[in-house]
C-alpha atoms as a PDB file:
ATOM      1  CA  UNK A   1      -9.965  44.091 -75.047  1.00  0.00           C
ATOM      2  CA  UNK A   2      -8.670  40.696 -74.922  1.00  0.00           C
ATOM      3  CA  UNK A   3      -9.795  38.012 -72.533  1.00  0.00           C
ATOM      4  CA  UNK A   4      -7.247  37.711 -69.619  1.00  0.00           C
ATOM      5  CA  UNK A   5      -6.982  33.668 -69.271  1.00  0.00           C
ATOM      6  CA  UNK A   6      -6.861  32.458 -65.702  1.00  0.00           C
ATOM      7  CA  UNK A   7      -4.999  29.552 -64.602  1.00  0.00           C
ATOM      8  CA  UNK A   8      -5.794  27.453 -61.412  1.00  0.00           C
ATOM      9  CA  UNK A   9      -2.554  25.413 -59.851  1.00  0.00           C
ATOM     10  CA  UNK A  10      -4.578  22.280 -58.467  1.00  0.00           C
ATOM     11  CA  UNK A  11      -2.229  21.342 -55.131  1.00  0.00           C
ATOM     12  CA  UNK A  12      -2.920  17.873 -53.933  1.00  0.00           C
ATOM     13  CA  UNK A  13      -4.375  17.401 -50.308  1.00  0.00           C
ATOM     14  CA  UNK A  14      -2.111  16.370 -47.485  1.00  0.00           C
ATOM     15  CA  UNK A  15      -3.747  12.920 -47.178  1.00  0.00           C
ATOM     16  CA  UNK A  16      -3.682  12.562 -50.813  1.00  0.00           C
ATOM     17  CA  UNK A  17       0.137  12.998 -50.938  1.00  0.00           C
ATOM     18  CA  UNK A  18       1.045  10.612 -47.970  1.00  0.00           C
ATOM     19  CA  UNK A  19      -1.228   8.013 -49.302  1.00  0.00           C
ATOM     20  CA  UNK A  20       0.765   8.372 -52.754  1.00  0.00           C
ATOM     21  CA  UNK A  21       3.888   8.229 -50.621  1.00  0.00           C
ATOM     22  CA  UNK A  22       3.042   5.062 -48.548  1.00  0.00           C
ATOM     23  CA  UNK A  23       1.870   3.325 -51.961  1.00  0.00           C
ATOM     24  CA  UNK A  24       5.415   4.137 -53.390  1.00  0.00           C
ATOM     25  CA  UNK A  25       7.652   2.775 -50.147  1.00  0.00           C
ATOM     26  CA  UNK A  26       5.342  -0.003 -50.225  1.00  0.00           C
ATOM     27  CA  UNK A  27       5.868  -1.143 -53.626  1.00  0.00           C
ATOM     28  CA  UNK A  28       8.903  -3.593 -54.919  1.00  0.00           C
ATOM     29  CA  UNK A  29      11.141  -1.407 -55.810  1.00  0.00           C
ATOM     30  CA  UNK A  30      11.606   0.039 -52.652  1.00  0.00           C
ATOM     31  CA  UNK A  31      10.381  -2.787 -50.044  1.00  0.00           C
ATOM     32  CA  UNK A  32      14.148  -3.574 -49.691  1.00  0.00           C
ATOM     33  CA  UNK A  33      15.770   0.078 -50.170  1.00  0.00           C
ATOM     34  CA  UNK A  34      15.092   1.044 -46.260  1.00  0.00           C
ATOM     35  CA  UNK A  35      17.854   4.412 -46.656  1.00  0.00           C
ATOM     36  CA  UNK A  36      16.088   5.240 -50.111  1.00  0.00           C
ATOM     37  CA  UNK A  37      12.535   5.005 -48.502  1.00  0.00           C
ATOM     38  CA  UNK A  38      13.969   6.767 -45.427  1.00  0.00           C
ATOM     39  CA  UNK A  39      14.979  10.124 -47.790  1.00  0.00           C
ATOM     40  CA  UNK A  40      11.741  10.184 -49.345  1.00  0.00           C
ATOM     41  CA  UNK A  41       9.442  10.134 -46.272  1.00  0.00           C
ATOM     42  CA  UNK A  42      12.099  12.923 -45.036  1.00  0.00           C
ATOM     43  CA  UNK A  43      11.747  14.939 -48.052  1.00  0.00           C
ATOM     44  CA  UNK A  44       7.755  14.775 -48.430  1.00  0.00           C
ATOM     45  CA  UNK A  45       6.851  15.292 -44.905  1.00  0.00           C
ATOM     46  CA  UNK A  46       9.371  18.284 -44.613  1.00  0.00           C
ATOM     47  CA  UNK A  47       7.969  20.003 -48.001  1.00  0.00           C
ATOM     48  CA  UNK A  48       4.512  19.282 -46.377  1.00  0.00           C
ATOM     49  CA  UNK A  49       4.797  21.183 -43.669  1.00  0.00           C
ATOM     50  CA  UNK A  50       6.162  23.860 -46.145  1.00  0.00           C
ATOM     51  CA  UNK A  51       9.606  23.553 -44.928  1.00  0.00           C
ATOM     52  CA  UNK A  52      11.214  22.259 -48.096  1.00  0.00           C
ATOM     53  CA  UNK A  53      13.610  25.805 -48.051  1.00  0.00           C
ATOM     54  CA  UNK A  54      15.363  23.904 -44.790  1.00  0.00           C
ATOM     55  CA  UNK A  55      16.496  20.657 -47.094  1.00  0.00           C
ATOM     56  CA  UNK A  56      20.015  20.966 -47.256  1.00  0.00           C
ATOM     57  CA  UNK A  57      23.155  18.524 -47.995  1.00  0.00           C
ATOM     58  CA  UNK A  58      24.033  18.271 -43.841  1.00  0.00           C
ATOM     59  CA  UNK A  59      20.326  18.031 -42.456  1.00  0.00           C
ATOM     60  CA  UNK A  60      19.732  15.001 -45.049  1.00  0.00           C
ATOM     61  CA  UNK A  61      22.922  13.322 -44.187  1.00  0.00           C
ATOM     62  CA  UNK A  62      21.826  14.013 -40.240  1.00  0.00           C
ATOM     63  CA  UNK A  63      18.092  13.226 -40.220  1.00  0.00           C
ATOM     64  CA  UNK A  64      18.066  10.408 -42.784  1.00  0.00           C
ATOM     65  CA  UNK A  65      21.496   9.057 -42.947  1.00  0.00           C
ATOM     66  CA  UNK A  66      22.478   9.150 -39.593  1.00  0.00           C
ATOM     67  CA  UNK A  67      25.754  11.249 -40.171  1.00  0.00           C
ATOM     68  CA  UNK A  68      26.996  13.727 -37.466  1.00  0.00           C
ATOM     69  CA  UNK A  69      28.893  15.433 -35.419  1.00  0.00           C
ATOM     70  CA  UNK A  70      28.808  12.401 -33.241  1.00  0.00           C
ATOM     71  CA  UNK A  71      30.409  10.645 -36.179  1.00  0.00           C
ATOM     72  CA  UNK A  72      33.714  11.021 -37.340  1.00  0.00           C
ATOM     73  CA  UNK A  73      32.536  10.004 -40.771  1.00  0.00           C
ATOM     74  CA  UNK A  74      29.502   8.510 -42.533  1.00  0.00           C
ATOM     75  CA  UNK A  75      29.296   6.828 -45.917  1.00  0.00           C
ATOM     76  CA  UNK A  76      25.621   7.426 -47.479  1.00  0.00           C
ATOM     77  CA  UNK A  77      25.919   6.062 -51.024  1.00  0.00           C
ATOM     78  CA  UNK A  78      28.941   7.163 -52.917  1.00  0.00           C
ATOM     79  CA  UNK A  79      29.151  10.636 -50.466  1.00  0.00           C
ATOM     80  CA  UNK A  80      31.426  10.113 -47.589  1.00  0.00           C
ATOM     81  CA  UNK A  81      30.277  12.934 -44.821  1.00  0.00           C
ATOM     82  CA  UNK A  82      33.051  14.162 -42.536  1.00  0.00           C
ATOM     83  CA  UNK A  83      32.223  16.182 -39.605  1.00  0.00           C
END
C-alpha cells in the first residue's frame, strides 16, 4: 500500500501580513506612489477579510481611485473610467 503524502498549506497570520504590508508602503519605492500604495492596502485588507471574490474593475476604480457615479469621468493610470 503506498504511503499517502500529506501536504500542509502554511497561511500567514493576519498581523504577519499587515506588518509585511506596512514594511512595503513604507519603503522607497512606494513612499511617493500614494494611488499605488492606496490599491495595495485596498487589495490586502479586502482578501483579509476573505472578500477578495468582491475585487472587481468598478469597486477598485471607486474605493481606491476615487471614480464614480459622482464623476463624469476619472483617469487612474492609462484607464479612463466613465460612469
Amino acid at each position: 500500500m503506498k504511503s499517502i503524502e500529506t501536504r500542509m498549506i502554511l497561511t500567514p497570520d493576519q498581523d504577519e501580513v499587515r506588518s509585511a504590508l506596512e514594511r512595503v508602503i513604507g519603503s522607497s519605492s512606494f513612499t511617493r506612489a500614494e494611488r499605488l500604495s492606496r490599491f495595495l492596502r485596498f487589495v490586502t485588507e479586502r482578501t483579509l477579510e476573505g472578500r477578495g471574490d468582491e475585487l472587481k474593475e468598478y469597486l477598485l476604480g471607486v474605493e481606491v481611485f476615487g471614480c464614480g457615479f459622482w464623476r463624469k469621468q476619472c483617469t487612474a493610470g492609462s484607464r479612463t473610467w466613465f460612469t
